[in-house]
Each structure stands twice: as C-alpha cells, then as structure tokens.
PDB file of N, CA and C in Angstrom:
ATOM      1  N   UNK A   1       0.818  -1.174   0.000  1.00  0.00           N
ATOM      2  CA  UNK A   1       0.000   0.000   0.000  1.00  0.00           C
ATOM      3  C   UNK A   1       0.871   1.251   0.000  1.00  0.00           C
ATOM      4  N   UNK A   2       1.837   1.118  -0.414  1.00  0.00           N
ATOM      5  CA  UNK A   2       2.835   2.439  -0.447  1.00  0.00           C
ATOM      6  C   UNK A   2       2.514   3.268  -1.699  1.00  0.00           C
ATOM      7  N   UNK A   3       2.613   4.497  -0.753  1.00  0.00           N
ATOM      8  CA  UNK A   3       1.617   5.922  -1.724  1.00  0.00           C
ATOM      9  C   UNK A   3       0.448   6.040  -1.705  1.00  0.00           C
ATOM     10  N   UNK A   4      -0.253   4.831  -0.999  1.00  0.00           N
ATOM     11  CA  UNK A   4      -2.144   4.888  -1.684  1.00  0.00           C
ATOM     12  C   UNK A   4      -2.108   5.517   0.083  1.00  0.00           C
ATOM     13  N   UNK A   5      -2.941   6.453  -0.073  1.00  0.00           N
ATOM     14  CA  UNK A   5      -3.707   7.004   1.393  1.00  0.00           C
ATOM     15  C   UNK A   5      -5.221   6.447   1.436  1.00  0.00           C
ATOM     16  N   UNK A   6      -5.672   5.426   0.647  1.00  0.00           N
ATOM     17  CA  UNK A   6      -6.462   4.853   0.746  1.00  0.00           C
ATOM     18  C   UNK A   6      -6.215   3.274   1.945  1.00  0.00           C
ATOM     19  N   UNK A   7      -6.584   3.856   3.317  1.00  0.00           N
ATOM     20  CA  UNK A   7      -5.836   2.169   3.859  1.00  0.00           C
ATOM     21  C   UNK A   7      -7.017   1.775   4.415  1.00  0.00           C
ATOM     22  N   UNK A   8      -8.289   1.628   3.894  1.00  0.00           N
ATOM     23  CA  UNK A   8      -9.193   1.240   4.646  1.00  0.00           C
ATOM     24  C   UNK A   8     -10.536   0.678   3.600  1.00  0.00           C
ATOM     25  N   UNK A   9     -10.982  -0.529   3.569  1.00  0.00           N
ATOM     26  CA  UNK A   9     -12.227  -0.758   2.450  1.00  0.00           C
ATOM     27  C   UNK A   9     -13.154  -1.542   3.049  1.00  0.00           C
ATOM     28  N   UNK A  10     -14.387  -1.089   2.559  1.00  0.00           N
ATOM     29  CA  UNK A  10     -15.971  -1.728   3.305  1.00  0.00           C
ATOM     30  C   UNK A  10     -16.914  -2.314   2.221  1.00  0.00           C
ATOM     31  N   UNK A  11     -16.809  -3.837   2.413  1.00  0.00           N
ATOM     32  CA  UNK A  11     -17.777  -4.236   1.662  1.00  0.00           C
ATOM     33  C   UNK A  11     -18.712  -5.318   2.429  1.00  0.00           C
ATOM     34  N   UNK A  12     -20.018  -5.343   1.670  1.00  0.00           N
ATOM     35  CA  UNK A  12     -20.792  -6.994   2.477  1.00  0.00           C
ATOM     36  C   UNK A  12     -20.002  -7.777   2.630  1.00  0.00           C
ATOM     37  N   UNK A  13     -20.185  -8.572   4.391  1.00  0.00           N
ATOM     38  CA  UNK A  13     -19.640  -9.741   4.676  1.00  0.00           C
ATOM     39  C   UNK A  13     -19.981 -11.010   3.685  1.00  0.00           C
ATOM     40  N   UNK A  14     -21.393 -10.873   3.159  1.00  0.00           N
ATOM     41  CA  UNK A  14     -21.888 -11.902   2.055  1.00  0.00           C
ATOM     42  C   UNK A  14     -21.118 -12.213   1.046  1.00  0.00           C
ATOM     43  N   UNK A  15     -20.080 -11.354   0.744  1.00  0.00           N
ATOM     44  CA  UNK A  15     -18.959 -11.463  -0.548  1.00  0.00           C
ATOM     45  C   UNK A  15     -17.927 -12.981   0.173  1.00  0.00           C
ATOM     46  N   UNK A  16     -17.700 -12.366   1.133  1.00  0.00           N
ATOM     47  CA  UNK A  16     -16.514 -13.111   1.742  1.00  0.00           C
ATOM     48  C   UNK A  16     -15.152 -12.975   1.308  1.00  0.00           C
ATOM     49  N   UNK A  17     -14.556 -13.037   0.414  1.00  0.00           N
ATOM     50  CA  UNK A  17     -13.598 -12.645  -0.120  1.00  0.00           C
ATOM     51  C   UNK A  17     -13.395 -11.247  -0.332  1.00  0.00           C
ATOM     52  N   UNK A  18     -12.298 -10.582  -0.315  1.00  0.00           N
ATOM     53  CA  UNK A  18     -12.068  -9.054  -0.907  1.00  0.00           C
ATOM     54  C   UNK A  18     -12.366  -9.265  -2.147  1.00  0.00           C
ATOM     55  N   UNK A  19     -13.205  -8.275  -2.689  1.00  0.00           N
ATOM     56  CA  UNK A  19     -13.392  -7.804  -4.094  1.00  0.00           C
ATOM     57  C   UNK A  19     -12.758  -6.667  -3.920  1.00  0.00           C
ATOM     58  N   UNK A  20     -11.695  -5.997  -4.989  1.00  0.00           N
ATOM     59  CA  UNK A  20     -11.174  -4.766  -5.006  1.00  0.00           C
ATOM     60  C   UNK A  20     -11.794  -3.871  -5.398  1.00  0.00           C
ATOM     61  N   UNK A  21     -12.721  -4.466  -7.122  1.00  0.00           N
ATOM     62  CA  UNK A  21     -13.303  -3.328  -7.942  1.00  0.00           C
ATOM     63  C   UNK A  21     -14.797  -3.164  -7.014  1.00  0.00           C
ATOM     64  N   UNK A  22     -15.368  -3.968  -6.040  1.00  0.00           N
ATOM     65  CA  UNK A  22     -16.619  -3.553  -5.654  1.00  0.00           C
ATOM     66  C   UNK A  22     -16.688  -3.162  -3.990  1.00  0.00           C
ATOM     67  N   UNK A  23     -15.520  -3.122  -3.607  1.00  0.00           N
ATOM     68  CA  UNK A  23     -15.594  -2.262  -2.010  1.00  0.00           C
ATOM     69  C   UNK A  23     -15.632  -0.999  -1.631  1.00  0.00           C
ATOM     70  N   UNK A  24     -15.999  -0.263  -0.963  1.00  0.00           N
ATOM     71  CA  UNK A  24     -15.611   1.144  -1.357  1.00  0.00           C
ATOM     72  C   UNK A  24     -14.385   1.531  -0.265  1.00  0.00           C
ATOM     73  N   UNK A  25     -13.598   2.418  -0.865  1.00  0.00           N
ATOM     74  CA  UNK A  25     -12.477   2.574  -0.017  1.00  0.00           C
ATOM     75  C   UNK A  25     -12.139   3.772   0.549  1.00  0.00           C
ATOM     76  N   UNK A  26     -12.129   3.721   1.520  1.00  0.00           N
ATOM     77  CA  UNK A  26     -11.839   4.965   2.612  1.00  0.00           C
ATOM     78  C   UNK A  26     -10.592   5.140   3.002  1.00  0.00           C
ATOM     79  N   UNK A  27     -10.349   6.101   3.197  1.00  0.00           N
ATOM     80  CA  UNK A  27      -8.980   7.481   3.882  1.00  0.00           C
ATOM     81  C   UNK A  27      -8.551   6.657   5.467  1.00  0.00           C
ATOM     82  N   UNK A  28     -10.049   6.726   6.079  1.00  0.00           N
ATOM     83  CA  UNK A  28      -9.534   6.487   7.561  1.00  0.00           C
ATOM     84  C   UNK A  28     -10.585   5.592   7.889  1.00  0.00           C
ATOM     85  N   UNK A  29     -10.302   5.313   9.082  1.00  0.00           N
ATOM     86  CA  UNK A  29     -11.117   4.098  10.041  1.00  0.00           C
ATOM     87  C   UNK A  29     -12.362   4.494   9.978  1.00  0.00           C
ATOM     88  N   UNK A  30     -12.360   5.942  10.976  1.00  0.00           N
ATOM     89  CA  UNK A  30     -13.974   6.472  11.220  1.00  0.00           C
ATOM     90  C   UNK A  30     -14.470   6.878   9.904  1.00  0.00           C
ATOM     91  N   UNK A  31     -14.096   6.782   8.684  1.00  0.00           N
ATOM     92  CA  UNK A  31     -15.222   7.034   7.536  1.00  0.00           C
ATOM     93  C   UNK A  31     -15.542   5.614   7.167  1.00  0.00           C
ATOM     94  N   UNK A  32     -14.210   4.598   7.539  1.00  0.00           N
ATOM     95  CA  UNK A  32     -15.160   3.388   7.170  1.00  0.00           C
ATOM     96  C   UNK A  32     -16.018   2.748   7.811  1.00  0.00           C
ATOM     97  N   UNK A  33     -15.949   2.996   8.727  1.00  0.00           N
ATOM     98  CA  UNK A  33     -17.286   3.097  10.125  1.00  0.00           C
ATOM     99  C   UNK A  33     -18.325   3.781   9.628  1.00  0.00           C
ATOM    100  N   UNK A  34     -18.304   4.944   9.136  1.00  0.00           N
ATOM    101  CA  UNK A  34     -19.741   5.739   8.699  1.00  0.00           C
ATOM    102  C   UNK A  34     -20.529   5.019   7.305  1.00  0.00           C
ATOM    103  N   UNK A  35     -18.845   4.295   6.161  1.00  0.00           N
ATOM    104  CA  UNK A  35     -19.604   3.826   5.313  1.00  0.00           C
ATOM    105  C   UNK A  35     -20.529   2.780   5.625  1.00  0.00           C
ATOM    106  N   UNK A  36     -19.802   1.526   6.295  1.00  0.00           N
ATOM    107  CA  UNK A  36     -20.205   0.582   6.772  1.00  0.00           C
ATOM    108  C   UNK A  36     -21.624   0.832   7.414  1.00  0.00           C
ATOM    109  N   UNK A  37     -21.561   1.489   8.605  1.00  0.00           N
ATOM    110  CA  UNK A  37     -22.711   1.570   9.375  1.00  0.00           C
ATOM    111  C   UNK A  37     -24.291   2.234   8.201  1.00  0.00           C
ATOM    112  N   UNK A  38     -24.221   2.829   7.301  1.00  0.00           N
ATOM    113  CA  UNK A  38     -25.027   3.676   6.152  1.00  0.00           C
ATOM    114  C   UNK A  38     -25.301   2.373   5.485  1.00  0.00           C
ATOM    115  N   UNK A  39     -23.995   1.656   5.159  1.00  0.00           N
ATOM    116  CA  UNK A  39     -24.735  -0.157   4.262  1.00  0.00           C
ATOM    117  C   UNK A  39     -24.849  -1.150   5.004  1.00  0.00           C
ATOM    118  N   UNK A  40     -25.214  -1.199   6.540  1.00  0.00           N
ATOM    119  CA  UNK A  40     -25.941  -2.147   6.852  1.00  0.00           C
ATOM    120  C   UNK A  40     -27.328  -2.722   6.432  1.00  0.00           C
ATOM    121  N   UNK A  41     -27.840  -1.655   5.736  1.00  0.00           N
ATOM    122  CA  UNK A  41     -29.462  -1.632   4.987  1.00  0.00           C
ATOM    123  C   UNK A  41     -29.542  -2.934   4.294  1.00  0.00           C
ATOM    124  N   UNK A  42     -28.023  -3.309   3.792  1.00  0.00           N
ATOM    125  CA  UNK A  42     -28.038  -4.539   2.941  1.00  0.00           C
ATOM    126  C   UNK A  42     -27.432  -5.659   3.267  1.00  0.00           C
ATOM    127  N   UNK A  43     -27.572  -5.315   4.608  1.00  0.00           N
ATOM    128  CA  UNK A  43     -26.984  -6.400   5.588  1.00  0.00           C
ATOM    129  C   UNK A  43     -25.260  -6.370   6.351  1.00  0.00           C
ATOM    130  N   UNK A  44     -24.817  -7.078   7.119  1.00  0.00           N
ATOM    131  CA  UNK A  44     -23.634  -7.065   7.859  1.00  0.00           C
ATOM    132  C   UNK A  44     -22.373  -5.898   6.664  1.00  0.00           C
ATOM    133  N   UNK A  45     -21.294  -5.524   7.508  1.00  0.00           N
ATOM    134  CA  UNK A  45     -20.536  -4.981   6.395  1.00  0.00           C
ATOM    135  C   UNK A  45     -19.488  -5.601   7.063  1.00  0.00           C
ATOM    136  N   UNK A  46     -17.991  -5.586   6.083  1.00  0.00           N
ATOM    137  CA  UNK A  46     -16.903  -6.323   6.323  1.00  0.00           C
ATOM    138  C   UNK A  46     -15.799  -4.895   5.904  1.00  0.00           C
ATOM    139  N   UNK A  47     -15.511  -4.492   7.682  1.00  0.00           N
ATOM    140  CA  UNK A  47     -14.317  -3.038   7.091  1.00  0.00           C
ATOM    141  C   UNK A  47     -13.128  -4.217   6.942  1.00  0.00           C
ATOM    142  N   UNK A  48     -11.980  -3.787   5.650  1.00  0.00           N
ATOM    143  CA  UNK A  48     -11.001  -4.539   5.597  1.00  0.00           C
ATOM    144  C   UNK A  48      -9.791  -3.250   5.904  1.00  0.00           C
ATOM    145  N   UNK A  49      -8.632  -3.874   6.176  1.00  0.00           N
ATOM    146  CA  UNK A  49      -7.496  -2.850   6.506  1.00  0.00           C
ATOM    147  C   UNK A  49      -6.246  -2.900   5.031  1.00  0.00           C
ATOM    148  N   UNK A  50      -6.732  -2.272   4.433  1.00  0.00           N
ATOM    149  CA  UNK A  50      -5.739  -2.698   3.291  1.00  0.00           C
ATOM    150  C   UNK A  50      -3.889  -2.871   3.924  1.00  0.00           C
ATOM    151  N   UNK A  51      -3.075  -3.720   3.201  1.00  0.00           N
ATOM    152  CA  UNK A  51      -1.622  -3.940   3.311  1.00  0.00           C
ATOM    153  C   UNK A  51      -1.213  -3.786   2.608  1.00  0.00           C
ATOM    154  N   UNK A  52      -0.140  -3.509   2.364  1.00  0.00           N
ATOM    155  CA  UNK A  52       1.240  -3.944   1.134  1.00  0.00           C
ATOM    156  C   UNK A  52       0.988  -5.382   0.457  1.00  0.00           C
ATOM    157  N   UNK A  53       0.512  -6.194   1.366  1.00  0.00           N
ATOM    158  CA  UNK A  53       0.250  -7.261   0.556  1.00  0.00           C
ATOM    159  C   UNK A  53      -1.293  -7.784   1.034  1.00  0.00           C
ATOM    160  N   UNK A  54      -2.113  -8.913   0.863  1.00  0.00           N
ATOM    161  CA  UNK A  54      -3.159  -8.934   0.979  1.00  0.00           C
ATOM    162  C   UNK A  54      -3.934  -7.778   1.709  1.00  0.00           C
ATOM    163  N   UNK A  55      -4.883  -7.765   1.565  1.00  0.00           N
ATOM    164  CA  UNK A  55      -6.441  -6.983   2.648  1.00  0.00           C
ATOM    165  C   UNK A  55      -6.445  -7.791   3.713  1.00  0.00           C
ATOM    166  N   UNK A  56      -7.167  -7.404   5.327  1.00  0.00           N
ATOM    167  CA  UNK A  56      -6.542  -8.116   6.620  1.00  0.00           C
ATOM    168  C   UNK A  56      -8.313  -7.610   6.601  1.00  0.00           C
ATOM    169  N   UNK A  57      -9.393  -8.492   7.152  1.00  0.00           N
ATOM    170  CA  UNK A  57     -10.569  -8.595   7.593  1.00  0.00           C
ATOM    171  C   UNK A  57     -10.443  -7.993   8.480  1.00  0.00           C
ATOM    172  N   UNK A  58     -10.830  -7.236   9.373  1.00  0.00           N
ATOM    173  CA  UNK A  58     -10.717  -6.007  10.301  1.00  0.00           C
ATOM    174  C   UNK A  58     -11.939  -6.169  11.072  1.00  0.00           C
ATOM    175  N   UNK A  59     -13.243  -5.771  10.684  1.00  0.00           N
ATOM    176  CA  UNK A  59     -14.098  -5.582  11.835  1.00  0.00           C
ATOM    177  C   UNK A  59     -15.339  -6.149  11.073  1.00  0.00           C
ATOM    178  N   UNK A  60     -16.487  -6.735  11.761  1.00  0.00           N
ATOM    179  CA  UNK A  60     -17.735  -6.659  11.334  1.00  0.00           C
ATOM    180  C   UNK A  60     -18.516  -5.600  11.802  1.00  0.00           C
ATOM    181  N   UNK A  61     -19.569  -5.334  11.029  1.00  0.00           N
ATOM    182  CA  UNK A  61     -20.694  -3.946  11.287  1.00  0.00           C
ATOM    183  C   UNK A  61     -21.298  -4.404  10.907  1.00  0.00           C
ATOM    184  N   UNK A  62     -22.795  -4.872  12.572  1.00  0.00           N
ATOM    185  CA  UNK A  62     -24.086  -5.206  11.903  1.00  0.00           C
ATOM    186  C   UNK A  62     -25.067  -4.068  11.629  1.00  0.00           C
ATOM    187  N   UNK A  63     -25.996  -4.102  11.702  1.00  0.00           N
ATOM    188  CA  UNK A  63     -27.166  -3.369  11.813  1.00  0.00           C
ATOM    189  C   UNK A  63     -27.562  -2.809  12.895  1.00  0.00           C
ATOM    190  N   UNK A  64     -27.220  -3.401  14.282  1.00  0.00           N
ATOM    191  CA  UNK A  64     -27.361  -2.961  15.502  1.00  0.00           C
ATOM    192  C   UNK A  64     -26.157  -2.380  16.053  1.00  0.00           C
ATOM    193  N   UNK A  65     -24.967  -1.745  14.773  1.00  0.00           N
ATOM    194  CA  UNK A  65     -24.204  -0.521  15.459  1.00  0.00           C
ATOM    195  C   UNK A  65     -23.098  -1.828  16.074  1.00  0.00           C
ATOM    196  N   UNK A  66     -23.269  -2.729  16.345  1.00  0.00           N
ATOM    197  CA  UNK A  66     -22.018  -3.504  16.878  1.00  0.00           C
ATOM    198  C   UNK A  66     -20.973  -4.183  16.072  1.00  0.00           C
ATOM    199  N   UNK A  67     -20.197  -3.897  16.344  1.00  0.00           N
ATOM    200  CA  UNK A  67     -18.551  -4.090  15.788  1.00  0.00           C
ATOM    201  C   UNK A  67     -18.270  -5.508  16.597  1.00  0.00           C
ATOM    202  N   UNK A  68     -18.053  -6.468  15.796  1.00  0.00           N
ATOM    203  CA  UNK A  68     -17.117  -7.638  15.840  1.00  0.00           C
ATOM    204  C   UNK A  68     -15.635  -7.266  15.491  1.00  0.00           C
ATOM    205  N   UNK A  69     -15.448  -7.752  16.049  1.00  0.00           N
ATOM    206  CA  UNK A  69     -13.859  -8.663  15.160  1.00  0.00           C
ATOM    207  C   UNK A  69     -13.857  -9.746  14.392  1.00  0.00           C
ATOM    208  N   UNK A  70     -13.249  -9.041  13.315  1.00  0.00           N
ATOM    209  CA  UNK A  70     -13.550 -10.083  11.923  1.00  0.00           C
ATOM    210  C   UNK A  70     -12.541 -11.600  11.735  1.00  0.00           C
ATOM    211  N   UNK A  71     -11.189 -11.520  12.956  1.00  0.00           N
ATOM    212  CA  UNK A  71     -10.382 -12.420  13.119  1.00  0.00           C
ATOM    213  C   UNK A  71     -10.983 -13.851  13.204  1.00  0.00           C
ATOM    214  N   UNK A  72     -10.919 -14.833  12.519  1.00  0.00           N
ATOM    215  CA  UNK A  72     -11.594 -15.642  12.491  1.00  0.00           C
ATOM    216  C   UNK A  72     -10.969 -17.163  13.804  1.00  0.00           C
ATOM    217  N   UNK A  73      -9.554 -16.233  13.562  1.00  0.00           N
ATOM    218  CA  UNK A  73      -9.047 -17.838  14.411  1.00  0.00           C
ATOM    219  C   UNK A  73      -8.571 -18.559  14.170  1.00  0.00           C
ATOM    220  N   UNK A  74      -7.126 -19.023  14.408  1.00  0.00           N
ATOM    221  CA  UNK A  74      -6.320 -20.572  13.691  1.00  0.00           C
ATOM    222  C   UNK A  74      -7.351 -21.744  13.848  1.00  0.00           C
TER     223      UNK A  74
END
C-alpha cells in the first residue's frame, strides 16, 4: 500500500472474499465506520485494513451498530 492514502475498504460480509473493484475505499477508520454503518441496509458490512500485501478482515458492522472482530481464528 505504499503511496495509496487509501488504507481502509468496506464491503458486504456476504462477498466473503475481498473484491477490489466492488468495495468502497476509505482514507480512515472512522469514515469506514460511517460507510459501513449507512450499508448495513443490505446487511452485515466487512471493514477490511488494506496492506502492502493482501487486505486483513478487520471488523464486522451489523445493523445494531455492533462491531465484531472479523479475526476468524487458527
């Protein structure tokens, strides 16, 4: 992610996988919190933390405003 000030992307947990061309990508944490929380309408959202190398699953956002942790667990 070197140069992109984009380090943050929110898409449906229903995808499961990162899609690049269909997440939307945010500057900072708290806008991907605002996106997320605005598309719960279409169910759970999945903020990812972009890297240098893969996307890192970061947080869930349901509908009821609560934040998981998206870490799934060895």
């Amino acid at each position: 992610m070197e140069n992109n000030s984009l380090g943050w992307a929110v898409q449906p947990s229903s995808w499961f996988n990162f899609d690049s061309d269909g997440c939307v990508y945010c500057a900072d944490i708290n806008t991907a919190y605002r996106v997320a929380r605005d598309q719960t309408r279409f169910g759970d959202q999945i903020i990812w933390k972009m890297t240098s190398g893969d996307p890192i699953r970061w947080v869930r956002v349901t509908k009821e405003e609560v934040a998981h942790s998206a870490y799934q667990g060895a």
